[in-house]
C-alpha atoms as a PDB file:
ATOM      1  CA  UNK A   1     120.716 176.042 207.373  1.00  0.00           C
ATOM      2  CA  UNK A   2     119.718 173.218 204.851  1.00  0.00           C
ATOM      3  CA  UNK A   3     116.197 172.145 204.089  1.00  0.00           C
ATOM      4  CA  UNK A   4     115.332 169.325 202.136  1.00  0.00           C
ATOM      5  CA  UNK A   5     113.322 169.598 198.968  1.00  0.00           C
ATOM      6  CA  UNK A   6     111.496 165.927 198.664  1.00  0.00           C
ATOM      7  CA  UNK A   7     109.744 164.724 195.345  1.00  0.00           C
ATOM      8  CA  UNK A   8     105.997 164.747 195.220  1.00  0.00           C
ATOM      9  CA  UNK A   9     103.825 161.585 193.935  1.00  0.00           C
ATOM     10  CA  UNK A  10     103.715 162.796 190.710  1.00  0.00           C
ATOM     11  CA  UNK A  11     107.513 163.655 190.364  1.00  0.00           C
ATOM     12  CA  UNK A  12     108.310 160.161 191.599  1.00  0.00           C
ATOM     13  CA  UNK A  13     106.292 158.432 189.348  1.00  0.00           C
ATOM     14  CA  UNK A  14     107.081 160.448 186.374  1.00  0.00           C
ATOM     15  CA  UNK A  15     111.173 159.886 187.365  1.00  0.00           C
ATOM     16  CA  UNK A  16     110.319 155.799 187.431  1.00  0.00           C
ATOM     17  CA  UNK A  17     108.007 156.211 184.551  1.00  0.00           C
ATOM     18  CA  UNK A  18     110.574 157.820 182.282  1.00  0.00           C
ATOM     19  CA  UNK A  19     113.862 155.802 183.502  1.00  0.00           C
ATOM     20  CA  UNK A  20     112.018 152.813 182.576  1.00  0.00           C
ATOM     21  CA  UNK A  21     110.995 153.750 178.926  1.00  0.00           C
ATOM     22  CA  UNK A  22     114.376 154.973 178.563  1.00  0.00           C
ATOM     23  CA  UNK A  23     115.960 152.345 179.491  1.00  0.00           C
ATOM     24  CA  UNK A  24     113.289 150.261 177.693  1.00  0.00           C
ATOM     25  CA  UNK A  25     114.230 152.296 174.633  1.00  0.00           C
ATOM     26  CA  UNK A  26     117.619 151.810 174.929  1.00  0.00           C
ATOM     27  CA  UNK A  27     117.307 147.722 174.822  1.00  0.00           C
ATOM     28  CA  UNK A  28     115.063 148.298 171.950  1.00  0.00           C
ATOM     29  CA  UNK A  29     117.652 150.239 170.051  1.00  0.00           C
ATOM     30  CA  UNK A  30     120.976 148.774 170.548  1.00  0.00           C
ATOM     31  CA  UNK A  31     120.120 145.854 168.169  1.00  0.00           C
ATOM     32  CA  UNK A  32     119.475 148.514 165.541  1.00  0.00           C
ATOM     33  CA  UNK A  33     123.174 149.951 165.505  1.00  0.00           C
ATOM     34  CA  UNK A  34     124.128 146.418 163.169  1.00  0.00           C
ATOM     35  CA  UNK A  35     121.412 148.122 160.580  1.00  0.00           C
ATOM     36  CA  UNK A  36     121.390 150.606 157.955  1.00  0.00           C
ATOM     37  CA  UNK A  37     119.998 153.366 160.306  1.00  0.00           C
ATOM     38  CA  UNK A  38     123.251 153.000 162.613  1.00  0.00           C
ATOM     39  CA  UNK A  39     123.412 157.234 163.148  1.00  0.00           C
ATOM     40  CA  UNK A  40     120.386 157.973 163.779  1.00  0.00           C
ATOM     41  CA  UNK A  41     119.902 155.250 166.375  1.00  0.00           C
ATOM     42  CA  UNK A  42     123.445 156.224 168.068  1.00  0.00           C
ATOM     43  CA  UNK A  43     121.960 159.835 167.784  1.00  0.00           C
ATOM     44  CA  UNK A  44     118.907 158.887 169.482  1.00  0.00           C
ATOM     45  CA  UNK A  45     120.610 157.001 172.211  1.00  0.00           C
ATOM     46  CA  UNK A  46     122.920 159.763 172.995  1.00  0.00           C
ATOM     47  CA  UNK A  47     119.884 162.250 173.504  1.00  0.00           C
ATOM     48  CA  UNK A  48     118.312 159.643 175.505  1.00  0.00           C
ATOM     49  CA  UNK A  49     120.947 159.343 177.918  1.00  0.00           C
ATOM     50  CA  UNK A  50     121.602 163.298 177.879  1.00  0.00           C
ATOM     51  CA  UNK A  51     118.043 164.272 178.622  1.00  0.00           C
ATOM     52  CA  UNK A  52     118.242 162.188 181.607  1.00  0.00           C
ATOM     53  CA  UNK A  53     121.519 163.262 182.487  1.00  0.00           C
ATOM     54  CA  UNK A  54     120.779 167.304 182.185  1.00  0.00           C
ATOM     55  CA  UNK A  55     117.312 166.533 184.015  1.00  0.00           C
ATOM     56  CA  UNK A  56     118.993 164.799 186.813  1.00  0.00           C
ATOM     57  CA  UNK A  57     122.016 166.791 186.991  1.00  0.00           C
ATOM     58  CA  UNK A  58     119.971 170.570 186.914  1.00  0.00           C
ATOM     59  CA  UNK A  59     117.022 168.657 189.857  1.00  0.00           C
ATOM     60  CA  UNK A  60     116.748 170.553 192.780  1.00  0.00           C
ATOM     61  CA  UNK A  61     118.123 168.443 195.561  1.00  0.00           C
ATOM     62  CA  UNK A  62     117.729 171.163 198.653  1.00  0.00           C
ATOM     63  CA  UNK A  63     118.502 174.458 199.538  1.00  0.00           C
ATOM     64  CA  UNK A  64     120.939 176.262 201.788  1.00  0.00           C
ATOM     65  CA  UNK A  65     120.387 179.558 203.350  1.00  0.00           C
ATOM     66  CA  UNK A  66     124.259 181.232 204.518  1.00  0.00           C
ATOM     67  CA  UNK A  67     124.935 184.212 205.675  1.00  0.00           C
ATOM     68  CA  UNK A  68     125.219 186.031 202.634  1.00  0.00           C
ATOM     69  CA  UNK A  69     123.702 183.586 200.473  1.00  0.00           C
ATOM     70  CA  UNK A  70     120.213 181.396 199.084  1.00  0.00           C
ATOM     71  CA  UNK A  71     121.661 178.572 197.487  1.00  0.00           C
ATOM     72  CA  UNK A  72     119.612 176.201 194.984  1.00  0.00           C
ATOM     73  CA  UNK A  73     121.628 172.604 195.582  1.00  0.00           C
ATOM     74  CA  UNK A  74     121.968 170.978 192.136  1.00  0.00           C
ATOM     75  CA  UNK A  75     124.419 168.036 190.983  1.00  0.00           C
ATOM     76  CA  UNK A  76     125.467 170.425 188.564  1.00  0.00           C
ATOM     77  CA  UNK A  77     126.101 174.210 189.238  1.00  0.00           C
ATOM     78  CA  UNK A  78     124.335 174.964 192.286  1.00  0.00           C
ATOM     79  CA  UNK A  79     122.486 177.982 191.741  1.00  0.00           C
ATOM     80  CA  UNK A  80     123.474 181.188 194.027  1.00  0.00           C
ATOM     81  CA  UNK A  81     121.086 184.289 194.966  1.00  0.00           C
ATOM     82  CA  UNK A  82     122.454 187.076 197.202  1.00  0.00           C
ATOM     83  CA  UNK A  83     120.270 187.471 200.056  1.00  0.00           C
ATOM     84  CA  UNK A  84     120.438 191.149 200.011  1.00  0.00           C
ATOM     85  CA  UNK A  85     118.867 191.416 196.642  1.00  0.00           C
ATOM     86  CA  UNK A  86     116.298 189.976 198.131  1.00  0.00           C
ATOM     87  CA  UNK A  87     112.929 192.163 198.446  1.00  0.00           C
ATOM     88  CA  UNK A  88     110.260 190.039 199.458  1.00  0.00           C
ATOM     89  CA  UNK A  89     109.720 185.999 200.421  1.00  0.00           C
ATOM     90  CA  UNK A  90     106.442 184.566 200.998  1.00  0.00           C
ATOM     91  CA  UNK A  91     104.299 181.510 201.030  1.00  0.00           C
ATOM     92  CA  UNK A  92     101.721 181.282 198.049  1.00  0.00           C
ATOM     93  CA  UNK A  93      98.923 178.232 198.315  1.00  0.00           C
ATOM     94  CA  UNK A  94      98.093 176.391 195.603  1.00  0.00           C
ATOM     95  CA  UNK A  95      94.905 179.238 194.697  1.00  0.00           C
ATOM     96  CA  UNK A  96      97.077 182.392 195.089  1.00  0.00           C
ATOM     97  CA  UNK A  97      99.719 180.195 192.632  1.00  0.00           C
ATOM     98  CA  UNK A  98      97.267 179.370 190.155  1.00  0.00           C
ATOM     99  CA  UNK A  99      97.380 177.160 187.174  1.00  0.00           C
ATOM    100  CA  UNK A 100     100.995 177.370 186.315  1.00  0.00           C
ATOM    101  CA  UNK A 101     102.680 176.250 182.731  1.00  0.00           C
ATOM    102  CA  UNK A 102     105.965 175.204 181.963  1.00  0.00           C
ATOM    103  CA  UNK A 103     107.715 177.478 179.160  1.00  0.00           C
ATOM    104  CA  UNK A 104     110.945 175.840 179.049  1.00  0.00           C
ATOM    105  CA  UNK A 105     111.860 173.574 181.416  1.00  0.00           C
ATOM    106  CA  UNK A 106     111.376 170.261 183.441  1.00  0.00           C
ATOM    107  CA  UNK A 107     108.157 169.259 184.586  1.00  0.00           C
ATOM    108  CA  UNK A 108     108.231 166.124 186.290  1.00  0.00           C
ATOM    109  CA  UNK A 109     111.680 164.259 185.849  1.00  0.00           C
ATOM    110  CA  UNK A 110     113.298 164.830 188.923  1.00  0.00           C
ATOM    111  CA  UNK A 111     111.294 167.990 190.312  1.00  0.00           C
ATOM    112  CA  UNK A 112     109.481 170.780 188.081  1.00  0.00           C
ATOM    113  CA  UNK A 113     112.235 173.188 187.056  1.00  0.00           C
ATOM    114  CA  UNK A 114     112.795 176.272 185.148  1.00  0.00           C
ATOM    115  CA  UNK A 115     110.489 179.353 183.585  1.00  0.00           C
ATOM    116  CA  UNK A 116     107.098 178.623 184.221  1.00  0.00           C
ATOM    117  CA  UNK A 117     104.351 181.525 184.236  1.00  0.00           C
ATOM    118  CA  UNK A 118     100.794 181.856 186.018  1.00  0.00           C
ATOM    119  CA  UNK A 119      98.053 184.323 185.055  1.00  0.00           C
ATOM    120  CA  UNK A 120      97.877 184.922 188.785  1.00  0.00           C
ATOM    121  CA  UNK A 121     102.115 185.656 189.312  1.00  0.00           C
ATOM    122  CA  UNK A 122     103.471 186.081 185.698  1.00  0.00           C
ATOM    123  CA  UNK A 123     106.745 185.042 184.888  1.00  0.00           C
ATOM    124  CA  UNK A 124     109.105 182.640 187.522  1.00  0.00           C
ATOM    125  CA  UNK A 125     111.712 180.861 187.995  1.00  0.00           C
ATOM    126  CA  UNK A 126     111.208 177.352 189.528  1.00  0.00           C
ATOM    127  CA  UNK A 127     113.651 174.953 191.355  1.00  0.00           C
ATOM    128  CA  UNK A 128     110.840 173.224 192.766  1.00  0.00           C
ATOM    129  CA  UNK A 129     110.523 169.679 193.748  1.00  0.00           C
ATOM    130  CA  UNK A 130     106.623 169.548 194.653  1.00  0.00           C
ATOM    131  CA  UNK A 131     103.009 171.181 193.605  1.00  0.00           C
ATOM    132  CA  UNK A 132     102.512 172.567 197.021  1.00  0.00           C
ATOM    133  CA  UNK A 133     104.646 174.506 200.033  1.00  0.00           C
ATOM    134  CA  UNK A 134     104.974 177.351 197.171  1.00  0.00           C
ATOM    135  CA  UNK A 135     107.817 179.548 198.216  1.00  0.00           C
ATOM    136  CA  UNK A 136     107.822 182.861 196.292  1.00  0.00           C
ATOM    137  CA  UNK A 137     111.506 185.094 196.475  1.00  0.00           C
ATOM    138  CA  UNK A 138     110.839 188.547 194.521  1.00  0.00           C
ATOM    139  CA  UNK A 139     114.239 189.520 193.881  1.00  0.00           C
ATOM    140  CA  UNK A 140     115.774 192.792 192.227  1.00  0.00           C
ATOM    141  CA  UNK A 141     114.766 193.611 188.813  1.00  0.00           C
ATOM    142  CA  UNK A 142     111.031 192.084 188.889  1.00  0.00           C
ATOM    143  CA  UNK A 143     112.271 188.758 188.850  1.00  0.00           C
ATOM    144  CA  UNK A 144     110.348 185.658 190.820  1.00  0.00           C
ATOM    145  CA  UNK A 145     112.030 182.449 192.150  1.00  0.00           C
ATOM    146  CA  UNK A 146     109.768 179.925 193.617  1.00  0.00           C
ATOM    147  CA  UNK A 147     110.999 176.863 195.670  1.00  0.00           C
ATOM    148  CA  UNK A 148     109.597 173.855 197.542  1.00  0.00           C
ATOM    149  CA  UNK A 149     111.596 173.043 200.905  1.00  0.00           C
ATOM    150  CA  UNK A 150     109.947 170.645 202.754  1.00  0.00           C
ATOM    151  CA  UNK A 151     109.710 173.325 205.857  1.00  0.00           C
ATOM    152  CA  UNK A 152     108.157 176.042 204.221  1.00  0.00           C
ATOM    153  CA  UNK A 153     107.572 177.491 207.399  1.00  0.00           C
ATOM    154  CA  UNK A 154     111.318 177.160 208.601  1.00  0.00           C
ATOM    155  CA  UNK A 155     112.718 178.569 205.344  1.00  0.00           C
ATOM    156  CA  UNK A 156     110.676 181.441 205.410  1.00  0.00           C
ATOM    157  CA  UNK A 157     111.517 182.484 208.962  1.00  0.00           C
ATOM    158  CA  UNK A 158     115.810 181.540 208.302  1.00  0.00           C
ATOM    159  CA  UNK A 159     115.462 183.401 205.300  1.00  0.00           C
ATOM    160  CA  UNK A 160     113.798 186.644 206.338  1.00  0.00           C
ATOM    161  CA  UNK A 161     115.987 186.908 209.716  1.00  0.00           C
END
């Protein structure tokens, strides 16, 4: 099964938000490569584009639950969890998530994704696209994935079968 992982209000806005002052940016900077500070503006140009690029490519775009298989859909690398290292999936409101903070990752360009940690669930994963339909995977080892399919309610049933 595959179950779509749609942007929230915020994620949209911050993905037009930022595309437009980078590309603003960019305008602004290519007359600056005819002056003195030629490297650092081609150095700031190419981080430009590769933040964007890394953020877009690394986005969750959807999930897929196989046989064997939980698989994060990415542009780049999708990421791949064996379902039998699975120990426990469930559905967390926004309460039982609590105030969550980004510790290295995206939050907001394209989805909300990487380590974030929550006095109320410690340290996760996230390959989330929203702020809401938490998704919670304890896997082996004491570590925590949490995703945002659109049918919370569907995923959790595939995935537990």
């Amino acid at each position: 099964m595959i179950y779509k992982a749609s942007l929230d209000k915020l994620a949209k806005i911050t993905s037009i938000s930022v595309t437009l002052l980078f590309a603003f940016m960019a305008i602004f900077l290519f007359p600056m490569l005819q002056q003195e500070s030629f490297w650092v503006t081609v150095l700031t140009i190419v981080l430009i584009i590769a933040t964007y690029i890394i953020s877009l490519g690394y986005s969750p775009r959807g999930y897929q639950i196989t046989e064997d298989m939980l698989e994060i859909n990415r542009l780049f690398y999708n990421a791949k969890y064996e379902r039998r290292k699975i120990e426990k999936v469930e559905m967390l409101s926004n309460e039982q998530m609590g105030f969550a903070i980004r510790t290295f990752g995206v939050g907001g360009l394209f989805g909300y994704f990487g380590y974030f940690s929550s006095k109320n669930q410690g340290s996760m994963l996230w390959y989330a696209t929203q702020r809401e339909k938490f998704v919670m995977i304890h896997l082996e080892g004491n570590k925590k994935i949490v995703l945002t399919p659109d049918d919370a309610i569907g995923f959790v049933s595939d995935l537990t079968l």
